[in-house]
N, C-alpha and C. Protein backbone atom coordinates (compact mmCIF):
# COMPACT_ATOMS: atom_id res chain seq x y z
N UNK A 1 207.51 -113.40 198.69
CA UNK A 1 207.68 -114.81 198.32
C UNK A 1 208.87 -114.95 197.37
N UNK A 2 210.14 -114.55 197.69
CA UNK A 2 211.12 -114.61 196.98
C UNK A 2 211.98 -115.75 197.43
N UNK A 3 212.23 -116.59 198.66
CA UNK A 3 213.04 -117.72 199.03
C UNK A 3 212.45 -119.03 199.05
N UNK A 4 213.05 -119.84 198.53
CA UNK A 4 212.77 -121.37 198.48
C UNK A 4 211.85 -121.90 199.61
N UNK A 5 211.94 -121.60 200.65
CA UNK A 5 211.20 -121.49 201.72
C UNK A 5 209.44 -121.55 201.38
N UNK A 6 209.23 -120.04 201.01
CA UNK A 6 208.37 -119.34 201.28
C UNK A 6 207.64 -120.11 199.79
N UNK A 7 208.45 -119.69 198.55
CA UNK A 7 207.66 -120.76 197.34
C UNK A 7 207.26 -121.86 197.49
N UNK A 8 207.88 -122.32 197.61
CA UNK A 8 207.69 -124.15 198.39
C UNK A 8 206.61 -123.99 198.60
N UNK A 9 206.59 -123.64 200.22
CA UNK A 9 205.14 -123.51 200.83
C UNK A 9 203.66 -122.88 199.64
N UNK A 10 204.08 -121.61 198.94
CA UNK A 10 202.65 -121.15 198.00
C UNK A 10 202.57 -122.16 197.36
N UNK A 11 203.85 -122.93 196.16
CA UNK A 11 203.00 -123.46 195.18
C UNK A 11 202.60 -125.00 195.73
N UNK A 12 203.23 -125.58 196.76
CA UNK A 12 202.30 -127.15 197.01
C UNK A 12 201.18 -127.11 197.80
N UNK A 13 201.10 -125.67 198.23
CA UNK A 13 199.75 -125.15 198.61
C UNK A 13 198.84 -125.15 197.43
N UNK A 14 199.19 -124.26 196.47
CA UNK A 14 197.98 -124.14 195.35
C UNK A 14 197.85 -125.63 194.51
N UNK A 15 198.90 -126.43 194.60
CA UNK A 15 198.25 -127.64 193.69
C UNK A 15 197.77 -128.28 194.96
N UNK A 16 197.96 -128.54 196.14
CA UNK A 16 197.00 -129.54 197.04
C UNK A 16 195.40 -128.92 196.96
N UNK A 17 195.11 -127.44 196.78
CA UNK A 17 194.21 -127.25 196.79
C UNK A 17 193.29 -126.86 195.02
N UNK A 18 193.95 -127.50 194.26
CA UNK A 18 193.75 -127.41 192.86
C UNK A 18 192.55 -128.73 192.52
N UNK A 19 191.78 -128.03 192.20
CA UNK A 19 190.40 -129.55 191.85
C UNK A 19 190.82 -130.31 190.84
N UNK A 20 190.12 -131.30 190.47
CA UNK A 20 190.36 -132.19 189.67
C UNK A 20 190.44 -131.54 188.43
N UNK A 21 189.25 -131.10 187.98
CA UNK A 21 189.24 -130.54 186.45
C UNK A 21 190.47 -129.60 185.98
N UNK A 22 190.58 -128.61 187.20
CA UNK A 22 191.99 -127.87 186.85
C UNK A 22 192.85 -128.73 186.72
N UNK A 23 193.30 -129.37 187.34
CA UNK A 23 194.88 -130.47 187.20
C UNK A 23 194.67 -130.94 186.40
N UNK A 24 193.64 -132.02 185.87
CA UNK A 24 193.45 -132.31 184.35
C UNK A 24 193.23 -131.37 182.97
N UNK A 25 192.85 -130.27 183.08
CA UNK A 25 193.46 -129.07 181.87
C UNK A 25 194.66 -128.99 182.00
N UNK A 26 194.94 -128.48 183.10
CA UNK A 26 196.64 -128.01 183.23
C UNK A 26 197.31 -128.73 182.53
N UNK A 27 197.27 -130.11 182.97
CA UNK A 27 198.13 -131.59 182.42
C UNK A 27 197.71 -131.84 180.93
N UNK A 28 196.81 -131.50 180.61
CA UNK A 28 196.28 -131.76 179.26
C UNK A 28 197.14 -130.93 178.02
N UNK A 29 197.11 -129.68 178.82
CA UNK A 29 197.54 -128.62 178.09
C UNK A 29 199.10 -129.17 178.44
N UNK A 30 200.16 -129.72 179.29
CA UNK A 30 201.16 -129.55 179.55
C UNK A 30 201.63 -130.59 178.29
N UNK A 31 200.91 -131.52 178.58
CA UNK A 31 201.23 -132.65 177.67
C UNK A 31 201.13 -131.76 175.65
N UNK A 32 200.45 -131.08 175.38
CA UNK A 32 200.69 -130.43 174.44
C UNK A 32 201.43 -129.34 174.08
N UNK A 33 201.84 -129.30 175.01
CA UNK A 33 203.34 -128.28 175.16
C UNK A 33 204.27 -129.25 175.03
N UNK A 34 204.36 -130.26 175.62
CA UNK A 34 205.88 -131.07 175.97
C UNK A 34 205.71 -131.77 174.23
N UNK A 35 204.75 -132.25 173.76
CA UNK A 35 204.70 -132.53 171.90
C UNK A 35 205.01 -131.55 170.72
N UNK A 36 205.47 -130.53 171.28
CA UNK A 36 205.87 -129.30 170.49
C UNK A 36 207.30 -129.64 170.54
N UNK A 37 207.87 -130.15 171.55
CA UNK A 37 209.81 -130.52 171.80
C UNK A 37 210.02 -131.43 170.61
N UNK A 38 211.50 -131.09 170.22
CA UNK A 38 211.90 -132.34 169.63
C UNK A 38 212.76 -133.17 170.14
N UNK A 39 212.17 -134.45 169.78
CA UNK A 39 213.39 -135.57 170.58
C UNK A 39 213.78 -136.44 169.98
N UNK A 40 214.12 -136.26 168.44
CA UNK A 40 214.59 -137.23 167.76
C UNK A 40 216.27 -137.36 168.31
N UNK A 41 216.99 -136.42 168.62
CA UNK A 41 218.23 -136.68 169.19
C UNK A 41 218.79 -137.52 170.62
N UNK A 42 217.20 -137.92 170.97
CA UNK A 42 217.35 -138.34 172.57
C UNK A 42 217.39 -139.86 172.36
N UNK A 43 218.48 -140.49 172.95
CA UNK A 43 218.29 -142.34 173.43
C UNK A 43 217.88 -143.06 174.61
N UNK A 44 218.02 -142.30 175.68
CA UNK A 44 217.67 -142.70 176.97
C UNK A 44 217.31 -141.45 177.86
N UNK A 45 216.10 -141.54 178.51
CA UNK A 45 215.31 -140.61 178.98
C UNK A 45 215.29 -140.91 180.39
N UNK A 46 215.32 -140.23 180.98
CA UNK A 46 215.17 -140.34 182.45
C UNK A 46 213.55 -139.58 182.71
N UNK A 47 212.78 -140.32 183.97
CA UNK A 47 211.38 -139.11 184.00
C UNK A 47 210.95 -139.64 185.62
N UNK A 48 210.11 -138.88 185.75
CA UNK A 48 209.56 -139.00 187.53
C UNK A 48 208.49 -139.55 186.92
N UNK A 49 207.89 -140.21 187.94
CA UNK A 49 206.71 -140.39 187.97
C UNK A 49 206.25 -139.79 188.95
N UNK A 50 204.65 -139.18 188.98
CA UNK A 50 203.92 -137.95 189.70
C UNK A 50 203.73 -138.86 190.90
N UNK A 51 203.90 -138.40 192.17
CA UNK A 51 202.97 -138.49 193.30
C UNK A 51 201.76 -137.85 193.50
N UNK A 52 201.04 -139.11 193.21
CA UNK A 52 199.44 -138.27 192.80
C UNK A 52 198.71 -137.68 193.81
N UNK A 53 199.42 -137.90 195.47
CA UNK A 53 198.51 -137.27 196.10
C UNK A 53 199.30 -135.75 196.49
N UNK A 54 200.13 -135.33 195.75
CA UNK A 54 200.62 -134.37 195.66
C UNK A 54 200.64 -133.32 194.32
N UNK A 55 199.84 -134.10 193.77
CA UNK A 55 199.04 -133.49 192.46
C UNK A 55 200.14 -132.58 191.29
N UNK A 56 201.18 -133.86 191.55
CA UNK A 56 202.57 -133.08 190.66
C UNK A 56 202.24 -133.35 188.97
N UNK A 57 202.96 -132.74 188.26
CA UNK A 57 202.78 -132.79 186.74
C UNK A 57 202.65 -134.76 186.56
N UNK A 58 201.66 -134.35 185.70
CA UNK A 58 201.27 -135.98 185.28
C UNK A 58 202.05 -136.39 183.92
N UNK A 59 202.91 -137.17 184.43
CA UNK A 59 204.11 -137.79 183.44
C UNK A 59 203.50 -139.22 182.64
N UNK A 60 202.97 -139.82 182.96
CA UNK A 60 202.19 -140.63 182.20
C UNK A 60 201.51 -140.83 181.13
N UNK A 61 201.05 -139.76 180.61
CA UNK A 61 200.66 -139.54 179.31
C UNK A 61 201.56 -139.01 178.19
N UNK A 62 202.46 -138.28 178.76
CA UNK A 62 203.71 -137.96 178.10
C UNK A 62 204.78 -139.17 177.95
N UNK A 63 204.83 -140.24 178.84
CA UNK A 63 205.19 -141.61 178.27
C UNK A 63 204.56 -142.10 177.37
N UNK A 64 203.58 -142.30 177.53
CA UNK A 64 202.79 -143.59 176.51
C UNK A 64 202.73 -142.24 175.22
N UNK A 65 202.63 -141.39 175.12
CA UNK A 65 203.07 -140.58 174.01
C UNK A 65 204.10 -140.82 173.27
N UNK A 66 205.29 -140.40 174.35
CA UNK A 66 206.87 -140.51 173.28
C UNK A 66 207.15 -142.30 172.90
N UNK A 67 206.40 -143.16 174.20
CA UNK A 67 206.44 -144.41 173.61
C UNK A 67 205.94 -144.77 172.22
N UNK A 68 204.76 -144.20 172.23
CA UNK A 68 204.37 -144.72 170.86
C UNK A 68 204.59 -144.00 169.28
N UNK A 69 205.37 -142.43 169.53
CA UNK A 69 205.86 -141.74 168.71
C UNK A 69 207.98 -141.58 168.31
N UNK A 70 207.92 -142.32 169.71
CA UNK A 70 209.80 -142.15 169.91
C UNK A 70 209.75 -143.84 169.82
N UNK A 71 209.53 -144.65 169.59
CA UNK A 71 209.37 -146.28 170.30
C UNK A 71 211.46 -146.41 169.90
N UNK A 72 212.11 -145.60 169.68
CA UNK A 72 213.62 -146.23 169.91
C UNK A 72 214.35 -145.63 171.22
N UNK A 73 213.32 -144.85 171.99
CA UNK A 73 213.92 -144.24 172.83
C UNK A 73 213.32 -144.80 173.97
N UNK A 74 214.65 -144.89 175.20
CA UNK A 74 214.50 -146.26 176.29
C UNK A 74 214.33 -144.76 177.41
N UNK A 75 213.77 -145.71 178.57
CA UNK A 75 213.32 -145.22 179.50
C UNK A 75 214.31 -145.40 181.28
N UNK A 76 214.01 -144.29 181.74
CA UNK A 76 214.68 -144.69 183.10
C UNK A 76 213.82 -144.15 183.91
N UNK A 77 214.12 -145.07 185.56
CA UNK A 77 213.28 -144.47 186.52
C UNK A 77 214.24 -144.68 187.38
N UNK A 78 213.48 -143.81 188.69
CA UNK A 78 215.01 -144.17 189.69
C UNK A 78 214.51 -144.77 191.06
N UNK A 79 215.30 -144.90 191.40
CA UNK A 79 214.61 -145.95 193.05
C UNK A 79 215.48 -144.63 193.91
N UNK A 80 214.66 -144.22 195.06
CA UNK A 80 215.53 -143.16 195.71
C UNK A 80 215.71 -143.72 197.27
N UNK A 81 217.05 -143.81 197.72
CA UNK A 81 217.60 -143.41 198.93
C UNK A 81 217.46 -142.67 200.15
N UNK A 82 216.17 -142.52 200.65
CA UNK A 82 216.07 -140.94 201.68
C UNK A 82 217.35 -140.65 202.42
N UNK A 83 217.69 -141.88 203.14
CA UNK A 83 218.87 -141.66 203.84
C UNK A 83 220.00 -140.83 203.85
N UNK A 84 220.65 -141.80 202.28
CA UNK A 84 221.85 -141.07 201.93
C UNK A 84 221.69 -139.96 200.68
N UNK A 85 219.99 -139.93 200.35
CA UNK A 85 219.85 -139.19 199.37
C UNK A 85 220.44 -139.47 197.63
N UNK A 86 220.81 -140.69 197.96
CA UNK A 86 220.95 -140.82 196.34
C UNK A 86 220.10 -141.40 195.33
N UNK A 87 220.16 -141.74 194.44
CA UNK A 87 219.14 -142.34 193.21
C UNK A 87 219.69 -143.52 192.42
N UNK A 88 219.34 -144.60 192.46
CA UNK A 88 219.67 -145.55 191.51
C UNK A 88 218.79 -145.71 190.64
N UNK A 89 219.29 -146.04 189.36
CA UNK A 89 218.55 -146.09 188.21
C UNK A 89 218.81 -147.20 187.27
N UNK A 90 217.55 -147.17 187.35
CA UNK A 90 216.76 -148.48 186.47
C UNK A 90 216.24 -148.05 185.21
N UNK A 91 216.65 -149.53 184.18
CA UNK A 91 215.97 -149.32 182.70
C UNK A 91 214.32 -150.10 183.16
N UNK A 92 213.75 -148.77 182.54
CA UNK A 92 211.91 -149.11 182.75
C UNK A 92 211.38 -150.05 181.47
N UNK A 93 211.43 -151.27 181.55
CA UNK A 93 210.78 -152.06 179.92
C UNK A 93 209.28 -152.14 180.88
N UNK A 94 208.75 -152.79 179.32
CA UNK A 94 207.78 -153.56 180.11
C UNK A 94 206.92 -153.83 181.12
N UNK A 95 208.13 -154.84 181.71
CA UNK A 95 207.41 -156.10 182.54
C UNK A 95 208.20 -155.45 184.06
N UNK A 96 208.60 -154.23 183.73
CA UNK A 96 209.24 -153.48 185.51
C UNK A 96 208.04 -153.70 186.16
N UNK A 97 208.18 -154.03 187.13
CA UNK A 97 207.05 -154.06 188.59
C UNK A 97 207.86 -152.61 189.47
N UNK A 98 206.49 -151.66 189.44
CA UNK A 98 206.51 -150.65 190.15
C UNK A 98 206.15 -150.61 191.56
N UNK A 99 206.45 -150.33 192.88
CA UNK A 99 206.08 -150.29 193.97
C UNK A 99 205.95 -148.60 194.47
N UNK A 100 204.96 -148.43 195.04
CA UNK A 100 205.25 -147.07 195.81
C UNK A 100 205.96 -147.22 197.22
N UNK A 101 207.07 -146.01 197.25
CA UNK A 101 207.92 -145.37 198.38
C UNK A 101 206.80 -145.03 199.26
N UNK A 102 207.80 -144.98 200.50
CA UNK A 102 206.87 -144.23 201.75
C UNK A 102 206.20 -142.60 201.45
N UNK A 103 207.25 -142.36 200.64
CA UNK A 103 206.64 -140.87 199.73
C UNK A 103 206.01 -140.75 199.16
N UNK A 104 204.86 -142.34 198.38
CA UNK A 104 204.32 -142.10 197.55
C UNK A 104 204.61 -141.89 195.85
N UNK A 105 206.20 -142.53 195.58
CA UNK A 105 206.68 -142.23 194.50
C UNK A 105 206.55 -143.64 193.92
N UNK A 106 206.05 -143.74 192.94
CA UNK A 106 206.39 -145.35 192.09
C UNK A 106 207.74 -145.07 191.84
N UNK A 107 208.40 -146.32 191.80
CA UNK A 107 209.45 -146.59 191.68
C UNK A 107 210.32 -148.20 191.39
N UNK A 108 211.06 -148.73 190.43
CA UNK A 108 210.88 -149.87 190.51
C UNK A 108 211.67 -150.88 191.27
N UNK A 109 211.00 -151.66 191.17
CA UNK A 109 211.59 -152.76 192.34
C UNK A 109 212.57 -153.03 192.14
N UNK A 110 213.05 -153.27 190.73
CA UNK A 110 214.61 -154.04 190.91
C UNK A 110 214.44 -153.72 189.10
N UNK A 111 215.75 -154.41 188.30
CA UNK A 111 215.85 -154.49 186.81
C UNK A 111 217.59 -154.08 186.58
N UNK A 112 217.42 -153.68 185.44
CA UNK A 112 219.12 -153.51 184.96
C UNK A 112 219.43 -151.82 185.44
N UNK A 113 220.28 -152.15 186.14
CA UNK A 113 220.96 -150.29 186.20
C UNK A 113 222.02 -149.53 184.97
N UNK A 114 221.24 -148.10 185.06
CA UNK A 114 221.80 -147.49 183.63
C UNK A 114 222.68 -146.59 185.16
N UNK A 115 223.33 -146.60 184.32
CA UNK A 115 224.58 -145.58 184.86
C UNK A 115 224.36 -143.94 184.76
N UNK A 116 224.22 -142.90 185.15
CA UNK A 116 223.59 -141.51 185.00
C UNK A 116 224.33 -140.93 183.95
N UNK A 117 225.23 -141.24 183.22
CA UNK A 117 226.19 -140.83 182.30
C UNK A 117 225.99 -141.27 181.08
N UNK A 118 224.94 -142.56 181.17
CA UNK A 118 224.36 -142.50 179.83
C UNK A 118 222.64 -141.95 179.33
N UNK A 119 222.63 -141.10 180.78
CA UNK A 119 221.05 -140.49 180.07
C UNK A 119 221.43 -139.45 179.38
N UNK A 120 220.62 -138.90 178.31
CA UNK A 120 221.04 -137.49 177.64
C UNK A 120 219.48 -136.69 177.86
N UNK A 121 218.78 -137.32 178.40
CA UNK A 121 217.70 -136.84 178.87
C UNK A 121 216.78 -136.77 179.69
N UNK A 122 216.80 -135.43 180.91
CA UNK A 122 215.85 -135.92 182.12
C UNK A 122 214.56 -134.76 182.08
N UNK A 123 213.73 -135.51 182.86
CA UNK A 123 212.27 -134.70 182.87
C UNK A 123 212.48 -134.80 184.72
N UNK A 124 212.40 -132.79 184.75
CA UNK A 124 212.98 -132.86 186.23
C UNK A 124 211.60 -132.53 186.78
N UNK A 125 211.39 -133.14 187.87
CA UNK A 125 210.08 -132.50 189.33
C UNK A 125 210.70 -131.23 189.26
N UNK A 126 209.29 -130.45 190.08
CA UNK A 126 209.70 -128.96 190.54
C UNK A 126 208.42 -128.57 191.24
N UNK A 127 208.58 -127.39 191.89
CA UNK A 127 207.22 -127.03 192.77
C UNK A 127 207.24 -125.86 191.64
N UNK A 128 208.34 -125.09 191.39
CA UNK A 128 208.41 -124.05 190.76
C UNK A 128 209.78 -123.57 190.33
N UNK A 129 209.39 -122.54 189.64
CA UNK A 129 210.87 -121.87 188.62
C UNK A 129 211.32 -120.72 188.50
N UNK A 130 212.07 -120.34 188.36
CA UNK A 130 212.14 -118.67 188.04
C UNK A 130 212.65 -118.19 186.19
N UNK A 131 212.41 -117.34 186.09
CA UNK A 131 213.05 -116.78 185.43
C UNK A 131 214.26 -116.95 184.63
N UNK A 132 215.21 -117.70 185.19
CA UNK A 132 216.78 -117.91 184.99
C UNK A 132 217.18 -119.62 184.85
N UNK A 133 215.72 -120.51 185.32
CA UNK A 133 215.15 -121.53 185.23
C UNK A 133 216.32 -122.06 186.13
N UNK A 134 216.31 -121.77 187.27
CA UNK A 134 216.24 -121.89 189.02
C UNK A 134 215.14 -122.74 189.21
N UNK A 135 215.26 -124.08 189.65
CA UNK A 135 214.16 -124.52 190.41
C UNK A 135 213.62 -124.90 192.12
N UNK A 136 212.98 -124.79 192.11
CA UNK A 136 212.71 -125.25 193.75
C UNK A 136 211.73 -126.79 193.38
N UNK A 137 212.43 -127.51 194.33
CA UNK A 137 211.94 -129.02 194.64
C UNK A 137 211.41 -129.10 196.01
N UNK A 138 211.68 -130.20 196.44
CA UNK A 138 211.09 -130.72 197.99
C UNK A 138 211.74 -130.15 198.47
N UNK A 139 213.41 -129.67 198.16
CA UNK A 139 214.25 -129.02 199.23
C UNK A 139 215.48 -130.18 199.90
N UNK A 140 215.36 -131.55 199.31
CA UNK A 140 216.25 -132.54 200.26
C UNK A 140 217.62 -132.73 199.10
N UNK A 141 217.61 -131.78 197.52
CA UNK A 141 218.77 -131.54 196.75
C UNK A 141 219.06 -133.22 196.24
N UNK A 142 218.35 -133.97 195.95
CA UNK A 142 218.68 -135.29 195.49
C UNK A 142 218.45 -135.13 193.71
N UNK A 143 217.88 -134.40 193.43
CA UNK A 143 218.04 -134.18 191.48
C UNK A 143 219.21 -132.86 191.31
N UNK A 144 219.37 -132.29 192.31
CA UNK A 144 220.74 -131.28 191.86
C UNK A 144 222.14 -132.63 191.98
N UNK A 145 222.26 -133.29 193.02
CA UNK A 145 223.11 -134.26 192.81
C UNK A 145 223.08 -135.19 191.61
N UNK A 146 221.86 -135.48 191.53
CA UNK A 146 221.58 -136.78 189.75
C UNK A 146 222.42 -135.94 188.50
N UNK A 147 221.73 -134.12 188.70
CA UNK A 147 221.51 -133.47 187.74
C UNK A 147 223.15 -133.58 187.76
N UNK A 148 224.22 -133.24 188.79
CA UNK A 148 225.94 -133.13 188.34
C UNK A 148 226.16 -134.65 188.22
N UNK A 149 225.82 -135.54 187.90
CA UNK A 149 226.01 -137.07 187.36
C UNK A 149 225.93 -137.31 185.89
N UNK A 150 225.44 -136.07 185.50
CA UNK A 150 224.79 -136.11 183.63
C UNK A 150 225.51 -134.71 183.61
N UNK A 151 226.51 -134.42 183.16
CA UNK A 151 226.55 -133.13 182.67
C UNK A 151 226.45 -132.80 180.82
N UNK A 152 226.39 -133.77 180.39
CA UNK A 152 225.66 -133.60 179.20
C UNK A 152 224.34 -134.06 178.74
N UNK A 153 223.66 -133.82 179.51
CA UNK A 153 221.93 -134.70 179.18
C UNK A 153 221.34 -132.77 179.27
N UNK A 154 220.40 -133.20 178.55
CA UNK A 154 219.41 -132.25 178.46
C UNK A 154 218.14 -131.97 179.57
N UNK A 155 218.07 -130.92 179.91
CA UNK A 155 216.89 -130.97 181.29
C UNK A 155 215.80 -130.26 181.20
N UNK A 156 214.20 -130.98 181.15
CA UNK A 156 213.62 -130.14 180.97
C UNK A 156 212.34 -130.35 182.44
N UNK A 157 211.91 -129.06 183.09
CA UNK A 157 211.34 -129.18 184.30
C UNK A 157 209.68 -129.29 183.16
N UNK A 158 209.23 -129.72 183.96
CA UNK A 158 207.76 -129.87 184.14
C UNK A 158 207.16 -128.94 184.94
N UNK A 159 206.15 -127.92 184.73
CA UNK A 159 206.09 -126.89 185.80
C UNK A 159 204.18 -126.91 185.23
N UNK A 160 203.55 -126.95 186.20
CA UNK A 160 201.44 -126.77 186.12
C UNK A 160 201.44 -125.05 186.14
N UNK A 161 202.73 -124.29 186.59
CA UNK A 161 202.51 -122.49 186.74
C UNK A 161 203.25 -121.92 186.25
N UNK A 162 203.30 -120.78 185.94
CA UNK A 162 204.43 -120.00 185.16
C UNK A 162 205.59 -119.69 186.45
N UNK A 163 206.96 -119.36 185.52
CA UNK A 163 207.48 -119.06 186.69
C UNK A 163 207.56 -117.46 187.99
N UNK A 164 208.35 -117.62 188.65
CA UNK A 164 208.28 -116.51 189.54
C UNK A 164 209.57 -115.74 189.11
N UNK A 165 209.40 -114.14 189.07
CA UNK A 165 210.59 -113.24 188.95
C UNK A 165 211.98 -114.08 189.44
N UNK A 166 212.09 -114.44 190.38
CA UNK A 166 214.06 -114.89 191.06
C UNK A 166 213.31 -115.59 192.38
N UNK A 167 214.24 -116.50 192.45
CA UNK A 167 214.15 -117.21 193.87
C UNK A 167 215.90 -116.77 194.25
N UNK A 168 215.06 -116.20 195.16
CA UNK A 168 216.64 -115.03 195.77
C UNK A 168 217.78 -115.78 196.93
N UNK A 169 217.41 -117.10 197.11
CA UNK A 169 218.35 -117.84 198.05
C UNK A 169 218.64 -119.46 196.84
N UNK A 170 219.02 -119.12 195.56
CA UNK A 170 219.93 -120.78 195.34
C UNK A 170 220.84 -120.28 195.56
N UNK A 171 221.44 -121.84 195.89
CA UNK A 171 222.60 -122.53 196.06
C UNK A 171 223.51 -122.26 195.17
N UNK A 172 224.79 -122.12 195.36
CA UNK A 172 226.07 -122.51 194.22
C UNK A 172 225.64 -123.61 193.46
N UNK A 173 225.13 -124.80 193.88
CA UNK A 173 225.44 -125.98 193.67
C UNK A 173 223.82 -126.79 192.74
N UNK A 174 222.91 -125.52 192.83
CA UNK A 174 221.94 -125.51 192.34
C UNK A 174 222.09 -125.46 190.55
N UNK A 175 221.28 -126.37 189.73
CA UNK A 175 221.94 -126.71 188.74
C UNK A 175 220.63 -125.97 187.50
N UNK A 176 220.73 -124.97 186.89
CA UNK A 176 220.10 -124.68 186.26
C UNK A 176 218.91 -125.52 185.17
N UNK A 177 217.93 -125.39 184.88
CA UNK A 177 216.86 -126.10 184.22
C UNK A 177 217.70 -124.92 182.69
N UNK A 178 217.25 -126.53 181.31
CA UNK A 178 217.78 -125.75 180.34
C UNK A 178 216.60 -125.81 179.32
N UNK A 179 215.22 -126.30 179.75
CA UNK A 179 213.77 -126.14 179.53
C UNK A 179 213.11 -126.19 180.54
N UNK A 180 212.17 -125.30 180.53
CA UNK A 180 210.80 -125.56 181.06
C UNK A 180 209.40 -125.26 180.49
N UNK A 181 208.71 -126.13 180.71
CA UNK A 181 207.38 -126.44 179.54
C UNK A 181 206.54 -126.11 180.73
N UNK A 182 205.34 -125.58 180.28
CA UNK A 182 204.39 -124.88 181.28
C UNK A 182 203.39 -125.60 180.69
N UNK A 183 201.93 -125.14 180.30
CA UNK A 183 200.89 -125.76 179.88
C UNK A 183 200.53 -124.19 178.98
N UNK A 184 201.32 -123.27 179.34
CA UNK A 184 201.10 -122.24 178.39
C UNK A 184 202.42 -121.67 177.67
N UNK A 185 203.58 -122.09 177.85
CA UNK A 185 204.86 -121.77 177.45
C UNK A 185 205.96 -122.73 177.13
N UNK A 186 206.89 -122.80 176.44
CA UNK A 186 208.23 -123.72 176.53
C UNK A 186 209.32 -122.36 176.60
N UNK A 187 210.15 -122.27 177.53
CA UNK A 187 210.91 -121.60 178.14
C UNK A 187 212.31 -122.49 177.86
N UNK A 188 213.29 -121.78 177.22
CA UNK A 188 214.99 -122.53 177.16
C UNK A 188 215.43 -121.57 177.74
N UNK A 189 216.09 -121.56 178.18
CA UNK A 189 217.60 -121.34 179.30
C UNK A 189 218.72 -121.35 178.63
N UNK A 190 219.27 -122.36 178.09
CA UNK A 190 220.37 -122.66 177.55
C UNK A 190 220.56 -123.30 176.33
């Protein structure tokens, strides 16, 4: 299980088949890992929101967290493109009206667009990580493109497992994670 391929397939295997109570420790515990970071240097945050029937890291509690502990730090979400694969991004206040994608991703309907050059901070999806904080996603490369749109923002993956020795097939173009927070570790890179 060393290629993007083959990971892919183990780990959205083990969270589709992960029960409730596990995904809620995991997330419990992740969320007390990600409160150990500091983010007094951060102004605008970029973050996913989980597709819950894909039982991805639960980002929601880690909002209403930094909301009510960061309250000067603004929020982004992105509306995604399958087509052409790109991401537009929206400032999340309030009164955003969220819709779910055919994927199952909330995402918002419409609002003011932030430009990717003014986030200094994203919370990246991942199935999994390695070592060198290499990540594997869905595989369709739409956050390695966001990720060369910010080359000064800070990146930290969200990961429910520890990582794996090397994923032996990235890309050139594959953009290194420079955190990753586990539910038992915070891992820097860079």
């Amino acid at each position: 299980m060393t290629t993007k391929k083959d990971i892919r397939k183990h780990f959205l295997e083990l969270r589709l088949n992960m029960d409730d109570d596990t995904a809620l420790d995991l997330n419990g515990r992740l969320l007390d890992r990600c409160r150990q970071l500091d983010y007094s240097r951060f102004r605008m945050a970029h973050v996913f929101l989980p597709i819950s029937e894909k039982k991805e890291a639960d980002t929601w509690p880690l909002v209403k967290w930094l909301r009510e502990e960061h309250p000067g730090l603004q929020w982004v979400l992105s509306r995604s493109d399958m087509k052409t694969g790109d991401m537009i991004h929206y400032l999340w206040k309030t009164n955003t009206i969220l819709v779910k994608n055919q994927f199952g991703i909330p995402e918002p309907e419409h609002g003011e667009e932030v430009q990717p050059a003014e986030i200094d901070l994203i919370f990246v999806p991942l199935l999994a990580f390695d070592r060198k904080g290499q990540r594997v996603g869905y595989g369709k490369g739409m956050y390695d493109r966001f990720l060369q749109q910010c080359p000064g923002a800070h990146t930290v993956g969200l990961s429910l497992f520890e990582p794996v020795p090397a994923i032996q097939d990235a890309d050139p173009w594959d953009i290194p994670l420079q955190t990753v927070v586990t539910p038992d570790h915070i891992y820097q890179f860079k």
